[in-house]
Protein backbone atom coordinates (compact mmCIF):
# COMPACT_ATOMS: atom_id res chain seq x y z
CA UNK A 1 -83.84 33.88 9.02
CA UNK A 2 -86.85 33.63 6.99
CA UNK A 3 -90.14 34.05 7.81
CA UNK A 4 -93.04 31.74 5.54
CA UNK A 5 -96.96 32.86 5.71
CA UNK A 6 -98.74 29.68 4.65
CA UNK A 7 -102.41 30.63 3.81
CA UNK A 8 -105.30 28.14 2.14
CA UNK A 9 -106.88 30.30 -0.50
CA UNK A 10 -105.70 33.65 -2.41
CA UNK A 11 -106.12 37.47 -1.73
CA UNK A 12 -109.00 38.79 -3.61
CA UNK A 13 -109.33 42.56 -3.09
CA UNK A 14 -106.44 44.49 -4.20
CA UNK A 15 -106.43 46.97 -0.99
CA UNK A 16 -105.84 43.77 1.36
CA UNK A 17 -103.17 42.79 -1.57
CA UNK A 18 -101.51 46.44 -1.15
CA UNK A 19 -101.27 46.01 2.47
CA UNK A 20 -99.78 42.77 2.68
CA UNK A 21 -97.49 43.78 -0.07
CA UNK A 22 -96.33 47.09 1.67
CA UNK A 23 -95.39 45.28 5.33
CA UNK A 24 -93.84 42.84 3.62
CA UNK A 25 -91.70 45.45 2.24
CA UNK A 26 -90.97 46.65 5.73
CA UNK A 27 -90.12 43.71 7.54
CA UNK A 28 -87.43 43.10 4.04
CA UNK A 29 -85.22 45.27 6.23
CA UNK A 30 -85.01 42.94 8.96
CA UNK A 31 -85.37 39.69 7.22
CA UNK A 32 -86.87 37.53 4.05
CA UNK A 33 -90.84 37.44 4.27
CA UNK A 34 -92.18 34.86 1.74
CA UNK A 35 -96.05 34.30 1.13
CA UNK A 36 -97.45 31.18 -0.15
CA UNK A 37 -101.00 31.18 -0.73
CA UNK A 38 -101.86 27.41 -1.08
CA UNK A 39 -105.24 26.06 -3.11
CA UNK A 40 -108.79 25.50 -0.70
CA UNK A 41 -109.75 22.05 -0.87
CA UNK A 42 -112.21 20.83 -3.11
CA UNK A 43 -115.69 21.79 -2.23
CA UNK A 44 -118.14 19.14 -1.88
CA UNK A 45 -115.99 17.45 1.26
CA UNK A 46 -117.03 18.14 4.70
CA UNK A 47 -115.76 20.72 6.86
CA UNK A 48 -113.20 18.06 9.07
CA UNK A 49 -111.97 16.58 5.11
CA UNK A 50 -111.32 20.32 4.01
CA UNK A 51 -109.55 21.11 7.15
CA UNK A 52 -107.75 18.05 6.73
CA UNK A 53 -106.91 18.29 3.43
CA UNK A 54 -105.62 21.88 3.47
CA UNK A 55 -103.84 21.28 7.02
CA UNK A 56 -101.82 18.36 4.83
CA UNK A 57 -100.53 21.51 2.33
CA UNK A 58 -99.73 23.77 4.54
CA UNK A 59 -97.34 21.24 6.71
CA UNK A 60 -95.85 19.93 3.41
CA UNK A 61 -95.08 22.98 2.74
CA UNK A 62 -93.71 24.78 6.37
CA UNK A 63 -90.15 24.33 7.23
CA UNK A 64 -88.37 25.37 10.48
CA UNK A 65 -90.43 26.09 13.59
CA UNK A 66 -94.04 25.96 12.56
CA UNK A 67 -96.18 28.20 13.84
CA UNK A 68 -100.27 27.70 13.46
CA UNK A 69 -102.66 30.72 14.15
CA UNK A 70 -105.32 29.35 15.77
CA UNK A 71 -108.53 31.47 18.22
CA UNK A 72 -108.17 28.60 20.19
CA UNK A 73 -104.17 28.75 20.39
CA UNK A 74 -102.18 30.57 23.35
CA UNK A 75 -103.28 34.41 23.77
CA UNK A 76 -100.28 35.93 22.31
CA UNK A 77 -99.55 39.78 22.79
CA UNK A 78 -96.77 41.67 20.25
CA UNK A 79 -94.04 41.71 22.70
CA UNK A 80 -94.31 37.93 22.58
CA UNK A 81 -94.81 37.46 19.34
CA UNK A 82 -91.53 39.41 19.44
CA UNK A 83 -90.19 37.17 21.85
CA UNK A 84 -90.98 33.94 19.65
CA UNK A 85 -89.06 35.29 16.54
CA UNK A 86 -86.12 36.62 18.41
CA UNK A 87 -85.37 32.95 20.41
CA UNK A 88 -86.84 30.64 17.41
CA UNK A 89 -85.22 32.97 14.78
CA UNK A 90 -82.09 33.21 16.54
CA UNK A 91 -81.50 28.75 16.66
CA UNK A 92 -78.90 28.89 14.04
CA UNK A 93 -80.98 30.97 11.88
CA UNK A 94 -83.82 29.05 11.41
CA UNK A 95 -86.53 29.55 9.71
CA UNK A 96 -90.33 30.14 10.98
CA UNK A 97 -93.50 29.07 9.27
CA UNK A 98 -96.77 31.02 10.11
CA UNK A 99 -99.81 28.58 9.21
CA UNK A 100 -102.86 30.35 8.36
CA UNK A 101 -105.75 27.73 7.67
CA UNK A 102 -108.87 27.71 5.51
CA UNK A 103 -112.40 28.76 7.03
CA UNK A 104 -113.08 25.62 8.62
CA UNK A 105 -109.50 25.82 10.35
CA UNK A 106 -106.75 23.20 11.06
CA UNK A 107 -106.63 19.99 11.90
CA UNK A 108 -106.28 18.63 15.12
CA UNK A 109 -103.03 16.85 13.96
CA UNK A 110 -101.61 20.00 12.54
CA UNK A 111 -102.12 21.75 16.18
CA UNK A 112 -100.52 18.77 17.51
CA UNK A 113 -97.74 18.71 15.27
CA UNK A 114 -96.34 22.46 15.20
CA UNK A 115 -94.26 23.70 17.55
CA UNK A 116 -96.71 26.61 18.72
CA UNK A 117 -100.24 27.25 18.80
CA UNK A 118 -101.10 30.86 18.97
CA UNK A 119 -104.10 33.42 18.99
CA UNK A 120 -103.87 36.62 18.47
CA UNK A 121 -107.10 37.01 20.46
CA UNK A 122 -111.31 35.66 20.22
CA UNK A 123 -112.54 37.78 17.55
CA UNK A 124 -113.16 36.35 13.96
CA UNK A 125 -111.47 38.39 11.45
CA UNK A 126 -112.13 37.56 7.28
CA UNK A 127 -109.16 35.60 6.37
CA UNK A 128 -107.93 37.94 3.94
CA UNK A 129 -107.85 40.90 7.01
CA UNK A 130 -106.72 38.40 9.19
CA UNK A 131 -103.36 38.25 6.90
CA UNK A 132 -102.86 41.69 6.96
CA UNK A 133 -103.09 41.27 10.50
CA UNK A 134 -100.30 38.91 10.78
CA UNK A 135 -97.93 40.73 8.21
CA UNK A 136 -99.02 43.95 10.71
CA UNK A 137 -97.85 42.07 13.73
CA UNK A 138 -94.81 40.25 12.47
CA UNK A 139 -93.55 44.05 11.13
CA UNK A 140 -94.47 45.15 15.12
CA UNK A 141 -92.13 42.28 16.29
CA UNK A 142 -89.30 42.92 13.85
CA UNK A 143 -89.33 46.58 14.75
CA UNK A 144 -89.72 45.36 18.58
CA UNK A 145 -86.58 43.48 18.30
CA UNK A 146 -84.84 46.28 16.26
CA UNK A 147 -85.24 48.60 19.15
CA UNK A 148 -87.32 50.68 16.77
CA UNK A 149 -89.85 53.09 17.81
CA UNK A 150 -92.70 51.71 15.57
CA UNK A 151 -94.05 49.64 18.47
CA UNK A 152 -96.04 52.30 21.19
């Protein structure tokens, strides 16, 4: 199994960069975590042809079960996030795309379009914390499923 982070634009500050970098490392001892950072669209569009235009990258490039973090997605706790990549991960080893959109979000036809909508609550994070976040959570759920004591 392999598990692709899809993100619109590209890690500035090199503590975010470190962080990302070291749960990656983690969750290597569970399975492949790859992290394509994918251009912003051009500025001078409006905020629905940006989000459109970035939602088109990220879905060319997910593959397997696509995932799309969204505040407005399905309240989703680390147990279930657990959950998802244990049954979705587990379908003949297929792979799961997390889609992590630009600051004006994803389109409506990407939400349509993936398999799973999901929040990981109503707060607005930066997007660059907001990766850590998810590289945090999808260690938690690896460790979860490993019966490891990391979780608490």
């Amino acid at each position: 199994m392999k598990i692709r982070i899809l993100a619109i634009g590209k890690i500035k500050e090199n503590y975010f960069a470190e962080a990302i970098a070291e749960y990656v490392k983690r969750c290597s001892r569970y399975c492949d975590v790859i992290i394509a950072e994918l251009p912003e669209a051009p500025q001078g569009k409006t905020a629905e042809e940006q989000s459109r235009i970035e939602s088109a990258r990220l879905m060319e490039k997910a593959k397997g079960y696509v995932v799309a973090m969204d505040p407005a997605g399905e309240l989703i706790n680390s147990e279930g996030l657990a959950s998802l990549i244990r049954t979705k991960g587990a379908e003949a080893g297929r792979d799961i795309s997390v889609l992590i959109g630009g600051s004006h979000g994803h389109s409506e036809e990407l939400k349509r379009s993936a398999d799973a909508v999901i929040s990981f609550g109503k707060i607005t994070l930066p997007h660059q914390l907001f990766r850590v976040v998810v590289c945090e959570q999808i260690y938690r759920a690896l460790t979860i499923n490993a019966g490891v004591p990391y979780h608490k």
